[in-house]
PDB file of N, CA and C in Angstrom:
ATOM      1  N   UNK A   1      38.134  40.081  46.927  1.00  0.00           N
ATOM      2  CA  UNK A   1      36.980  39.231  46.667  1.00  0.00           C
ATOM      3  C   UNK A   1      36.801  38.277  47.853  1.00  0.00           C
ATOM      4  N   UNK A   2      35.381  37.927  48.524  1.00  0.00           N
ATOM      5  CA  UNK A   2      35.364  37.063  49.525  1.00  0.00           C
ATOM      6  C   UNK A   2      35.858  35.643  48.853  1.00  0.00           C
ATOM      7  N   UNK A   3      36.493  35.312  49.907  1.00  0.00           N
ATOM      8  CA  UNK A   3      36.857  33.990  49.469  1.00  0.00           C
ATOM      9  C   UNK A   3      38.565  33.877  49.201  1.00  0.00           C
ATOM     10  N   UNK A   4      39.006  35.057  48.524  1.00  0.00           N
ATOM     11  CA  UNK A   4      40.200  34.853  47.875  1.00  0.00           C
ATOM     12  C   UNK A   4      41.503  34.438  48.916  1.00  0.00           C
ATOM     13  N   UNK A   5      42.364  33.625  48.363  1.00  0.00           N
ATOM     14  CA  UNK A   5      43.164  33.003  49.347  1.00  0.00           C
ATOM     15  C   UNK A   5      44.271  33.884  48.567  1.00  0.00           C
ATOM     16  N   UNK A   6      44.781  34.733  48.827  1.00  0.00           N
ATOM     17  CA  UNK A   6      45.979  35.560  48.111  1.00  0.00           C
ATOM     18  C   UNK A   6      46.969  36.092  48.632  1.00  0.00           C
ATOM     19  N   UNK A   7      47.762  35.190  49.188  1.00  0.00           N
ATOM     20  CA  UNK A   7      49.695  35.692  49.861  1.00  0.00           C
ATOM     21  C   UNK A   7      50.365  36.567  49.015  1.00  0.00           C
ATOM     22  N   UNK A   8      50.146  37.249  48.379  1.00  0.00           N
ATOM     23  CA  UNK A   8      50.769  38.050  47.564  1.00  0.00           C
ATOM     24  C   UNK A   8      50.821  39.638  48.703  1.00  0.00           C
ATOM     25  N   UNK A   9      52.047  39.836  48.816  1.00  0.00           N
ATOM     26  CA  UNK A   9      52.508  40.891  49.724  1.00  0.00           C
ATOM     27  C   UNK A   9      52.936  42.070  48.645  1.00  0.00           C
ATOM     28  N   UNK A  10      52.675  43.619  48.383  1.00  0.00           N
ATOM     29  CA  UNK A  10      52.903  44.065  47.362  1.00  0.00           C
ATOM     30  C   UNK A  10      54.451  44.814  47.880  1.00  0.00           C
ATOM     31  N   UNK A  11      55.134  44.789  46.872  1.00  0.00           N
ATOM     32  CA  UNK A  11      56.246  45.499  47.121  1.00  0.00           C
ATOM     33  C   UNK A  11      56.799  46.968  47.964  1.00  0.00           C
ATOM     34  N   UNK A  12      55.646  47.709  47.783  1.00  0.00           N
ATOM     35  CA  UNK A  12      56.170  48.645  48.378  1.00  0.00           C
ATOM     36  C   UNK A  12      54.684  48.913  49.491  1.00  0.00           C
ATOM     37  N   UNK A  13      55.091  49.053  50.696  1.00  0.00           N
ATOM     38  CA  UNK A  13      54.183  48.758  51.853  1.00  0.00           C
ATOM     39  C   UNK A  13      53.271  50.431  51.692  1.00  0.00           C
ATOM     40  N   UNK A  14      51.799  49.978  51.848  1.00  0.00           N
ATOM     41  CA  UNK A  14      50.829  51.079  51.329  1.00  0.00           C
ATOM     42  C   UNK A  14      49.964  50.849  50.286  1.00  0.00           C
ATOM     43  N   UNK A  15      50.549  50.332  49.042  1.00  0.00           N
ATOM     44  CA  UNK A  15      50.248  50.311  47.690  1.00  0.00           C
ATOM     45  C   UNK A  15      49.150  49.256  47.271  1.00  0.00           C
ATOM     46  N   UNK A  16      48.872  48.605  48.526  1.00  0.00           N
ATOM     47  CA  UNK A  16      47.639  47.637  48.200  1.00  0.00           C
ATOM     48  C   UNK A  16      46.323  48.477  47.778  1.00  0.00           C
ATOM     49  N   UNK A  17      45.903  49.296  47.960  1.00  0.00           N
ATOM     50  CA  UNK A  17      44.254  50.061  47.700  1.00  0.00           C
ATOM     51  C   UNK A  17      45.072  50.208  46.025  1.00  0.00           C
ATOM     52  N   UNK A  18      46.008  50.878  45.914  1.00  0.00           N
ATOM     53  CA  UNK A  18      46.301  51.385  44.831  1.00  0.00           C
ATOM     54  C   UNK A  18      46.013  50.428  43.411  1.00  0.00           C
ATOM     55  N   UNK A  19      46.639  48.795  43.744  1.00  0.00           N
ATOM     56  CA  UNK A  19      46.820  48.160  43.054  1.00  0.00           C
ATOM     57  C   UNK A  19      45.315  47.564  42.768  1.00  0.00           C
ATOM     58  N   UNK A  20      44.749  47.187  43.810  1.00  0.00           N
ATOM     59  CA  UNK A  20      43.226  46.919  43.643  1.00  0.00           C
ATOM     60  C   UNK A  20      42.452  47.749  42.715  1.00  0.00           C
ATOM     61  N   UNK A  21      42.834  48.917  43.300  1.00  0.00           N
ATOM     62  CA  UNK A  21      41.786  50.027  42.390  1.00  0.00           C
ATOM     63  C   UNK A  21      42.206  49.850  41.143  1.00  0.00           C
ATOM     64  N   UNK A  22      43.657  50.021  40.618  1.00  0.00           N
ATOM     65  CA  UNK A  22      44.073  49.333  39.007  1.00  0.00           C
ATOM     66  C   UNK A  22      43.611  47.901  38.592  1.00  0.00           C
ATOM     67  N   UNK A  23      43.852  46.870  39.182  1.00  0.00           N
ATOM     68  CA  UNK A  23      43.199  45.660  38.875  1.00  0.00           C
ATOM     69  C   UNK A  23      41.620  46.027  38.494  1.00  0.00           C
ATOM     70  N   UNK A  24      40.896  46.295  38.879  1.00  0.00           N
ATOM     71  CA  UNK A  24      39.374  46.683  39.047  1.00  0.00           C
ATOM     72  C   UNK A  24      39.214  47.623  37.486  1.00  0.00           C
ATOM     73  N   UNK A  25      39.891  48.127  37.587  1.00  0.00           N
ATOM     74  CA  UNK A  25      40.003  49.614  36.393  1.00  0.00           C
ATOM     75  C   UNK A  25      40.461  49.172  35.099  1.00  0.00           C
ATOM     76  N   UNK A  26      41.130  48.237  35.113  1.00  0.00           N
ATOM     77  CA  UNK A  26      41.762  47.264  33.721  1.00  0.00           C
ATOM     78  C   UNK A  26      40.855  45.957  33.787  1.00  0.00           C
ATOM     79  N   UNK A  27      40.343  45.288  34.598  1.00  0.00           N
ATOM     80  CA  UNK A  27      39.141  44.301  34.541  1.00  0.00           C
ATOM     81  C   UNK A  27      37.745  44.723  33.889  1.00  0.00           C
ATOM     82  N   UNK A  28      37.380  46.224  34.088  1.00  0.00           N
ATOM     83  CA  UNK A  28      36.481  47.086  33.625  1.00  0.00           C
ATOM     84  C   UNK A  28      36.686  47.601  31.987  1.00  0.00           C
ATOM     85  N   UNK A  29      37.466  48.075  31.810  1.00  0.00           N
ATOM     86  CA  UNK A  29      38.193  47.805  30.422  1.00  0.00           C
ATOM     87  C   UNK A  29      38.100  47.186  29.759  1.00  0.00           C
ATOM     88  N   UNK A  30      38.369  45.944  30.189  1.00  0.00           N
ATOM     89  CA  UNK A  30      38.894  44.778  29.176  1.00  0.00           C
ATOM     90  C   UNK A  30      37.091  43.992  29.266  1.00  0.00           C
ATOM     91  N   UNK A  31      36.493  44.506  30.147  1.00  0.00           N
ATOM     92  CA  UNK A  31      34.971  43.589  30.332  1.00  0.00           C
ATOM     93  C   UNK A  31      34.936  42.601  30.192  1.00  0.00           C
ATOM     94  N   UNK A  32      36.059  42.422  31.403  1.00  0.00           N
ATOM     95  CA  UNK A  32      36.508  40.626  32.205  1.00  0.00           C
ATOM     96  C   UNK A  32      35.470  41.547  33.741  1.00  0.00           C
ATOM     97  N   UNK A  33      35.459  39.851  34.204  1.00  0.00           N
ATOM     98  CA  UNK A  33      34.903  39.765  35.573  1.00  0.00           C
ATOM     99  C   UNK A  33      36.065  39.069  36.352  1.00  0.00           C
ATOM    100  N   UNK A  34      36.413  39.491  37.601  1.00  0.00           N
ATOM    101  CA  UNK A  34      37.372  38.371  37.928  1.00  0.00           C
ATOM    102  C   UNK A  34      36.477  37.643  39.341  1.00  0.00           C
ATOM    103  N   UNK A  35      37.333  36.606  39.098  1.00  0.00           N
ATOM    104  CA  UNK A  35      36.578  35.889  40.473  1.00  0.00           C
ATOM    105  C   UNK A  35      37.483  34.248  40.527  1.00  0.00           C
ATOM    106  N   UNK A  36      37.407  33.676  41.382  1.00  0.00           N
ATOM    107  CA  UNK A  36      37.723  32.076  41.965  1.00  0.00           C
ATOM    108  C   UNK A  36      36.985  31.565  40.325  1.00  0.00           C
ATOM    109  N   UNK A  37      35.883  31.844  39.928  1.00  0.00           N
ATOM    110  CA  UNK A  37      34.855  31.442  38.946  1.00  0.00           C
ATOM    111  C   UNK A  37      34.891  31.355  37.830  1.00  0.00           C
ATOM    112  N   UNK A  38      36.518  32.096  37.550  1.00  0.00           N
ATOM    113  CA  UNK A  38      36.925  32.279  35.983  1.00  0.00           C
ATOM    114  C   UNK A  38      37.925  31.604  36.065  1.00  0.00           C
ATOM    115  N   UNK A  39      38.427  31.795  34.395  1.00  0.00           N
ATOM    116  CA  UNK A  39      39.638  30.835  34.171  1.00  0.00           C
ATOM    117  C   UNK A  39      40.732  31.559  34.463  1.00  0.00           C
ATOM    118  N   UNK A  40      42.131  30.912  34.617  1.00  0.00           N
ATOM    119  CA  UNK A  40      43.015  31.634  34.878  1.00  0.00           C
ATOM    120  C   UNK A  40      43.599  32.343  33.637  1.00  0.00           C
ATOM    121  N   UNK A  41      43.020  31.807  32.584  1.00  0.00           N
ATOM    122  CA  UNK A  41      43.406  32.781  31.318  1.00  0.00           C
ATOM    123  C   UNK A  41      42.909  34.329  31.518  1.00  0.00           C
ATOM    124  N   UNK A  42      41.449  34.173  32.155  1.00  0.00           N
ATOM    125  CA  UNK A  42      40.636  35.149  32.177  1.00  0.00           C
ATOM    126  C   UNK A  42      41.392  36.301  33.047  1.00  0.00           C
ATOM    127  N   UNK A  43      41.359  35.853  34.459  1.00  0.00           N
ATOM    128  CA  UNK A  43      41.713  36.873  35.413  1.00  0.00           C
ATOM    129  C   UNK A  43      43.889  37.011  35.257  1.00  0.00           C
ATOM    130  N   UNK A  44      44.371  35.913  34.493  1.00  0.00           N
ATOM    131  CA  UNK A  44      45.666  36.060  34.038  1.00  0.00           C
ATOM    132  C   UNK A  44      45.871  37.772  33.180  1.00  0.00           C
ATOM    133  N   UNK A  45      44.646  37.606  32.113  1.00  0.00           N
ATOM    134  CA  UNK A  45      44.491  38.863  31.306  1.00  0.00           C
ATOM    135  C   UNK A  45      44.936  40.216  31.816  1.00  0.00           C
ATOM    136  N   UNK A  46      44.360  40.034  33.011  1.00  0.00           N
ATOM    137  CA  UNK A  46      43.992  41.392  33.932  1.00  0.00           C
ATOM    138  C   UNK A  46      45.593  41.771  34.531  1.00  0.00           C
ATOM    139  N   UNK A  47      45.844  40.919  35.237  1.00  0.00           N
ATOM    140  CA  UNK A  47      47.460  40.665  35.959  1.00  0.00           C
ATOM    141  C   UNK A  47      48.311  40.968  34.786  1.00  0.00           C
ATOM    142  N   UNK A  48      48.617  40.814  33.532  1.00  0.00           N
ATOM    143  CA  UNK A  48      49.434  40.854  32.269  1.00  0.00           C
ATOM    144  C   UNK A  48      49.138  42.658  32.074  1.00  0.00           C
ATOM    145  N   UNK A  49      48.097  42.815  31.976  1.00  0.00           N
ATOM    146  CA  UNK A  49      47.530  43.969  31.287  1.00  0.00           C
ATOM    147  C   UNK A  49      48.254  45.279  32.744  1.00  0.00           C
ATOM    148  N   UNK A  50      47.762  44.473  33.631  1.00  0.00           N
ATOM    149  CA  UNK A  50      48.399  45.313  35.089  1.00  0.00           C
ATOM    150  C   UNK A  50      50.138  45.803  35.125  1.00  0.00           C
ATOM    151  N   UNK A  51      50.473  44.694  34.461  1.00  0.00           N
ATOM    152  CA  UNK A  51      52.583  44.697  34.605  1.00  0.00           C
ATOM    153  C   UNK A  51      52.365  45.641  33.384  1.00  0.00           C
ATOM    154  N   UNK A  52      51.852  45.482  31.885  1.00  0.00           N
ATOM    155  CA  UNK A  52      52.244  46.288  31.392  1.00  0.00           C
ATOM    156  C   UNK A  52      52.153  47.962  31.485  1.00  0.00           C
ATOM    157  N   UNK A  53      50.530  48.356  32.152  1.00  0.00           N
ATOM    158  CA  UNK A  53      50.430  49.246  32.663  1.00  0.00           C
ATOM    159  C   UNK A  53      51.956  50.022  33.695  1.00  0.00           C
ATOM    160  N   UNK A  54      51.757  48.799  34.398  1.00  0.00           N
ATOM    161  CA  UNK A  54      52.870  49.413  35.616  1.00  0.00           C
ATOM    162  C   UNK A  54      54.349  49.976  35.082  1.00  0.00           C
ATOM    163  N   UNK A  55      55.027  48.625  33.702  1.00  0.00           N
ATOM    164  CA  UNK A  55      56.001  49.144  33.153  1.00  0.00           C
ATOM    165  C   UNK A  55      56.209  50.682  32.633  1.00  0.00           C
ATOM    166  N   UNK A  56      54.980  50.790  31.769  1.00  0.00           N
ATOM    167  CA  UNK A  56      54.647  52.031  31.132  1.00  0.00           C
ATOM    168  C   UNK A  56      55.001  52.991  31.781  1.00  0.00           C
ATOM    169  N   UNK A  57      54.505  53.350  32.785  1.00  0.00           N
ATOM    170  CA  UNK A  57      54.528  54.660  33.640  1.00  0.00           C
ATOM    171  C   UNK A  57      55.689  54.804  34.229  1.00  0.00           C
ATOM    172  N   UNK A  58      56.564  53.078  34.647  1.00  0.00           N
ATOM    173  CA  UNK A  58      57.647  53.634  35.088  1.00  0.00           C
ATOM    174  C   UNK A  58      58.942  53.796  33.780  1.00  0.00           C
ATOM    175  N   UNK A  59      58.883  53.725  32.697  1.00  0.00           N
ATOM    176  CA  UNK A  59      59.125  53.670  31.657  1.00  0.00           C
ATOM    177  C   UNK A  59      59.427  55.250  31.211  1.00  0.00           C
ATOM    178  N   UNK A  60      57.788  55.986  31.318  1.00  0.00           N
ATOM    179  CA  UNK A  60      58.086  57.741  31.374  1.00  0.00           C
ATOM    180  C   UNK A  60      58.618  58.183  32.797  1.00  0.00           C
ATOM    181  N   UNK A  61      58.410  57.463  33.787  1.00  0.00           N
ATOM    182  CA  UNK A  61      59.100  58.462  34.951  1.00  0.00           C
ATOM    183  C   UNK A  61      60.919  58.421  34.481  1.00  0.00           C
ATOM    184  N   UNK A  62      61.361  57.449  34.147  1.00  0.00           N
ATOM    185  CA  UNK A  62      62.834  57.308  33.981  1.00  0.00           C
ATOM    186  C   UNK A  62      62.760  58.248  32.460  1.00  0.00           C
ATOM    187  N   UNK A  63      62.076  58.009  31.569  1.00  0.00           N
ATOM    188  CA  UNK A  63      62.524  59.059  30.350  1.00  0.00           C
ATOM    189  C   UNK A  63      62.438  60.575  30.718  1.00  0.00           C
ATOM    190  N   UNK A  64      61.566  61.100  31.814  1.00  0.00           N
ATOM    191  CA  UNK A  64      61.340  62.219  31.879  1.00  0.00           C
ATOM    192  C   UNK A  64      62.621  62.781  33.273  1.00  0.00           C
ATOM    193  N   UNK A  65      63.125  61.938  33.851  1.00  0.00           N
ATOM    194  CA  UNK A  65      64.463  61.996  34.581  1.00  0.00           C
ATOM    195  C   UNK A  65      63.906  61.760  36.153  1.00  0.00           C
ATOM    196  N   UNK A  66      63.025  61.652  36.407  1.00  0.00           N
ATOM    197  CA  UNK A  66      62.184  61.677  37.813  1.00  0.00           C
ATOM    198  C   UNK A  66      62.274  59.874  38.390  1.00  0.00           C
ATOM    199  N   UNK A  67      62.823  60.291  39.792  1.00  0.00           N
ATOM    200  CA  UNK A  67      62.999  58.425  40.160  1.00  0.00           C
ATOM    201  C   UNK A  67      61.859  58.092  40.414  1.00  0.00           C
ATOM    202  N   UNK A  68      61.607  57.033  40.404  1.00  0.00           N
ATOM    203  CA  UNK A  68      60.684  56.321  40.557  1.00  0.00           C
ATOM    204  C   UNK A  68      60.529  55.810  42.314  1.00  0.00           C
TER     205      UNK A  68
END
């Protein structure tokens, strides 16, 4: 978003488009808007909804025996 002041470095180097495109895709979902313009409850939603997503999947990669 223009404007955004965001030091957040993602863990594994590459994975920034990835994570955007999920943020965007669960903001769409949930029919939140994010922006500087909302509350942090609002765009918090999105970030919460994002970890649980992320747990999930790595959740079946370890049940199904595949590393992550």
């Amino acid at each position: 978003m223009p404007g955004e002041r965001n030091s957040n470095q993602p863990a594994v180097q590459g994975a920034r488009n990835g994570l955007e495109q999920l943020k965007y895709e669960i903001a769409n979902e949930l029919g939140a808007t994010l922006g500087g313009d909302r509350t942090s409850r609002e765009n918090g939603t999105v970030g919460g909804y994002m970890t649980k997503r992320m747990v999930q999947f790595a959740e079946q990669q370890l049940k199904s025996g595949q590393r992550i």
